[in-house]
N, C-alpha and C. Protein backbone atom coordinates (compact mmCIF):
# COMPACT_ATOMS: atom_id res chain seq x y z
N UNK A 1 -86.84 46.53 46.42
CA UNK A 1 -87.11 45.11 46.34
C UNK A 1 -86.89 44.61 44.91
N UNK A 2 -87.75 45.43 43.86
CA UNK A 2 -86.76 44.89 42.81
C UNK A 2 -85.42 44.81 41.60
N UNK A 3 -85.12 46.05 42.34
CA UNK A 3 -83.73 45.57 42.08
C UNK A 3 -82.99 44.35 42.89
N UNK A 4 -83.41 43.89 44.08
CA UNK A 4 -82.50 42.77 44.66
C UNK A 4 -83.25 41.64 43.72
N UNK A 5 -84.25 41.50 43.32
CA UNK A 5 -84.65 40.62 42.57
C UNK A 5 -83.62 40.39 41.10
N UNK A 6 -83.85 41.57 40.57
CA UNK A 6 -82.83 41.80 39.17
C UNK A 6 -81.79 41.16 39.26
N UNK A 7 -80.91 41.82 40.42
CA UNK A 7 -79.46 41.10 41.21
C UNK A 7 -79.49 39.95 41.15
N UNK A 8 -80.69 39.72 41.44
CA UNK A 8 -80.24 37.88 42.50
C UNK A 8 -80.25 36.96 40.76
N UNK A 9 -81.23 37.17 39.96
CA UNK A 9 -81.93 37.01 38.57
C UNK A 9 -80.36 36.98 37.99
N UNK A 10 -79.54 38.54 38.12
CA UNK A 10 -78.38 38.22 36.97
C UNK A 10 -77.08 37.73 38.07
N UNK A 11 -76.89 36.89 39.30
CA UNK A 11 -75.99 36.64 39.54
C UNK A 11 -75.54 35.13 38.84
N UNK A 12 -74.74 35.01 38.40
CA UNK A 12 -74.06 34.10 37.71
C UNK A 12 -72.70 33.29 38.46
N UNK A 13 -72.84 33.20 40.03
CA UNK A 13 -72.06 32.83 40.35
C UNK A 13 -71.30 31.42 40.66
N UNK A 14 -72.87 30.51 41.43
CA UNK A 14 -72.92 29.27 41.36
C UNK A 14 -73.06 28.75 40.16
N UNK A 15 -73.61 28.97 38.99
CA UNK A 15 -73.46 28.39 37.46
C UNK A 15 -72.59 27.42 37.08
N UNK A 16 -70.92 28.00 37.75
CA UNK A 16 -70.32 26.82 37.28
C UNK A 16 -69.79 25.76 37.71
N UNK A 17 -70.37 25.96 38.95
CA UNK A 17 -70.20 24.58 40.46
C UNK A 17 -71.26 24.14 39.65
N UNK A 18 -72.40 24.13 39.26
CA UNK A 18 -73.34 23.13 38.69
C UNK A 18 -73.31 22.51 37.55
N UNK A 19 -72.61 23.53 36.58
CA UNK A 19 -72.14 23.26 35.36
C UNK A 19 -71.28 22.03 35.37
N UNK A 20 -70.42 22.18 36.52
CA UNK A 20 -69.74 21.14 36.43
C UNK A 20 -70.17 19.82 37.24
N UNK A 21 -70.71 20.44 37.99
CA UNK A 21 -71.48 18.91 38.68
C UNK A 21 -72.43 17.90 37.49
N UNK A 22 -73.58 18.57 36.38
CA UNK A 22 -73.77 17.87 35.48
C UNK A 22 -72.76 17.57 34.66
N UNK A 23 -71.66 17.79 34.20
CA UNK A 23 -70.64 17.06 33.42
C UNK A 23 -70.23 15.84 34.26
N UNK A 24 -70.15 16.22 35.44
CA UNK A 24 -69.04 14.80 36.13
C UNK A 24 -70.17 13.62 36.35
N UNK A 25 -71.73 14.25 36.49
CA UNK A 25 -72.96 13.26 36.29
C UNK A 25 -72.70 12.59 35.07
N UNK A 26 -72.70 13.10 34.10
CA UNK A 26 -72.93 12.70 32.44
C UNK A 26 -72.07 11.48 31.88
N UNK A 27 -70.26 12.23 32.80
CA UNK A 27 -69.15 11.09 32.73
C UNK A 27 -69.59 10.34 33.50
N UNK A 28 -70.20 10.40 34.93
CA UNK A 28 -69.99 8.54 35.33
C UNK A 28 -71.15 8.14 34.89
N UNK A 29 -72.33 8.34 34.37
CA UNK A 29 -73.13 7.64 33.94
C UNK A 29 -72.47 6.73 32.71
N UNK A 30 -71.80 7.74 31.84
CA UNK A 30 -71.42 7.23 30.39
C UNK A 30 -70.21 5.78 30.72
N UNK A 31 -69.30 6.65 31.88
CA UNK A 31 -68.12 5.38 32.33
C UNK A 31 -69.61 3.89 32.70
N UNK A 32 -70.29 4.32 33.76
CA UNK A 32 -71.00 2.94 34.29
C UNK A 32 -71.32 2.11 32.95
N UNK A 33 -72.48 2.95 31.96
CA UNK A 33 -72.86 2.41 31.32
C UNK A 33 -71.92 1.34 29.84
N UNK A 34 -70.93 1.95 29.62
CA UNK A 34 -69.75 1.55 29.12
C UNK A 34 -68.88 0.20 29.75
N UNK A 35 -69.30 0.56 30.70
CA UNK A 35 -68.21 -0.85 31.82
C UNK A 35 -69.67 -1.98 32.05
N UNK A 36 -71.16 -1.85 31.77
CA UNK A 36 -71.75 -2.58 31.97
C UNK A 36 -72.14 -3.47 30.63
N UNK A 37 -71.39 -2.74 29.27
CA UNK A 37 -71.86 -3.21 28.19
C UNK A 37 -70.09 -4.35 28.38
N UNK A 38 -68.91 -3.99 28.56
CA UNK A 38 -68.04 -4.54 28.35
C UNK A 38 -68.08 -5.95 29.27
N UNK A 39 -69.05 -5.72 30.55
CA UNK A 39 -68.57 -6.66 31.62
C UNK A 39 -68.37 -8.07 31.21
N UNK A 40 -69.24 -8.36 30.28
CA UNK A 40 -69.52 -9.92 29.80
C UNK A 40 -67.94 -10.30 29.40
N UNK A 41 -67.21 -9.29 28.29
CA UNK A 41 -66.11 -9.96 27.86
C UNK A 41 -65.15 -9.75 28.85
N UNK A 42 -64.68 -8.51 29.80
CA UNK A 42 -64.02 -8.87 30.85
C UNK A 42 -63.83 -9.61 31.89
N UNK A 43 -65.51 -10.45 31.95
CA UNK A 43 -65.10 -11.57 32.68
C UNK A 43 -64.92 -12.75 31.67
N UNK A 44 -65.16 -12.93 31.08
CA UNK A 44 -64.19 -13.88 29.91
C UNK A 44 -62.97 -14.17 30.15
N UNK A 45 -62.32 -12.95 29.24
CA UNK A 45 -60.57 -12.34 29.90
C UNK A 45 -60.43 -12.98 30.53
N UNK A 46 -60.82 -12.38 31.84
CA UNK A 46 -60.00 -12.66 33.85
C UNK A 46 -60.22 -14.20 34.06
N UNK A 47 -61.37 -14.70 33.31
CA UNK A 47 -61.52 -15.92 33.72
C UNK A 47 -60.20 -16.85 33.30
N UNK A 48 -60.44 -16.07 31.99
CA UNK A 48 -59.43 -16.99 30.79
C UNK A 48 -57.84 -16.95 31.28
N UNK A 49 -58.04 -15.73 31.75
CA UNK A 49 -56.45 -15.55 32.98
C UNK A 49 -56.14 -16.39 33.97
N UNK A 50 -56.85 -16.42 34.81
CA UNK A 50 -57.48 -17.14 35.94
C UNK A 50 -56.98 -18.92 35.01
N UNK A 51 -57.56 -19.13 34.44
CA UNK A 51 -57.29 -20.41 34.17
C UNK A 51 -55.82 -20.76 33.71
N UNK A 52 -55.67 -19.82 32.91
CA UNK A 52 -54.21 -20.21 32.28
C UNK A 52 -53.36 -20.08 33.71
N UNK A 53 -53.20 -19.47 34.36
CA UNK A 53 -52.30 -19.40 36.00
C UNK A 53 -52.57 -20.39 36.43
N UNK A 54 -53.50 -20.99 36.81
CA UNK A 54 -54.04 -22.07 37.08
C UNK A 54 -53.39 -23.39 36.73
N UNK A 55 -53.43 -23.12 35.75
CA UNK A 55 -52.79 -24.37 34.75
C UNK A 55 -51.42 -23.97 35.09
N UNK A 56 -50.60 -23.03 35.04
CA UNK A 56 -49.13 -22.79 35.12
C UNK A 56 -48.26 -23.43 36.32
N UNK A 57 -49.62 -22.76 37.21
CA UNK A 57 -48.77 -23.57 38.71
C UNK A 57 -49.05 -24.66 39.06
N UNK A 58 -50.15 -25.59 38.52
CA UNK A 58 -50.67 -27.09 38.59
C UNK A 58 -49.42 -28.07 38.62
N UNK A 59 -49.44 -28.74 39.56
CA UNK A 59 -47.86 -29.39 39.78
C UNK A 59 -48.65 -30.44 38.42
N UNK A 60 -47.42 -31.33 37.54
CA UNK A 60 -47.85 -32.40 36.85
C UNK A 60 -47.58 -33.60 36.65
């Protein structure tokens, strides 16, 4: 019994399915949080886009 304990203690197999599951956590937190600090001026931008098209195709 305890050696299967020891075993189970030094298997290292799943480690890096998790390893990598907290990295790809870490990136989309960092992407969300990054795209929630920018949102204000990207809708600016699109708006500011949005208008100028607007204006382009406005018959006159």
């Amino acid at each position: 019994m305890k050696a299967q304990i020891v075993k189970f203690m030094k298997d290292e197999e799943g480690a890096t399915a998790i390893e990598y599951g907290l990295i790809a956590g870490l990136v989309s937190i960092a992407i969300i949080a990054g795209l929630t600090l920018i949102s204000p001026e990207l809708s600016r931008i699109f708006n500011a886009i949005a208008a100028a098209l607007a204006a382009a195709v406005a018959p006159t």
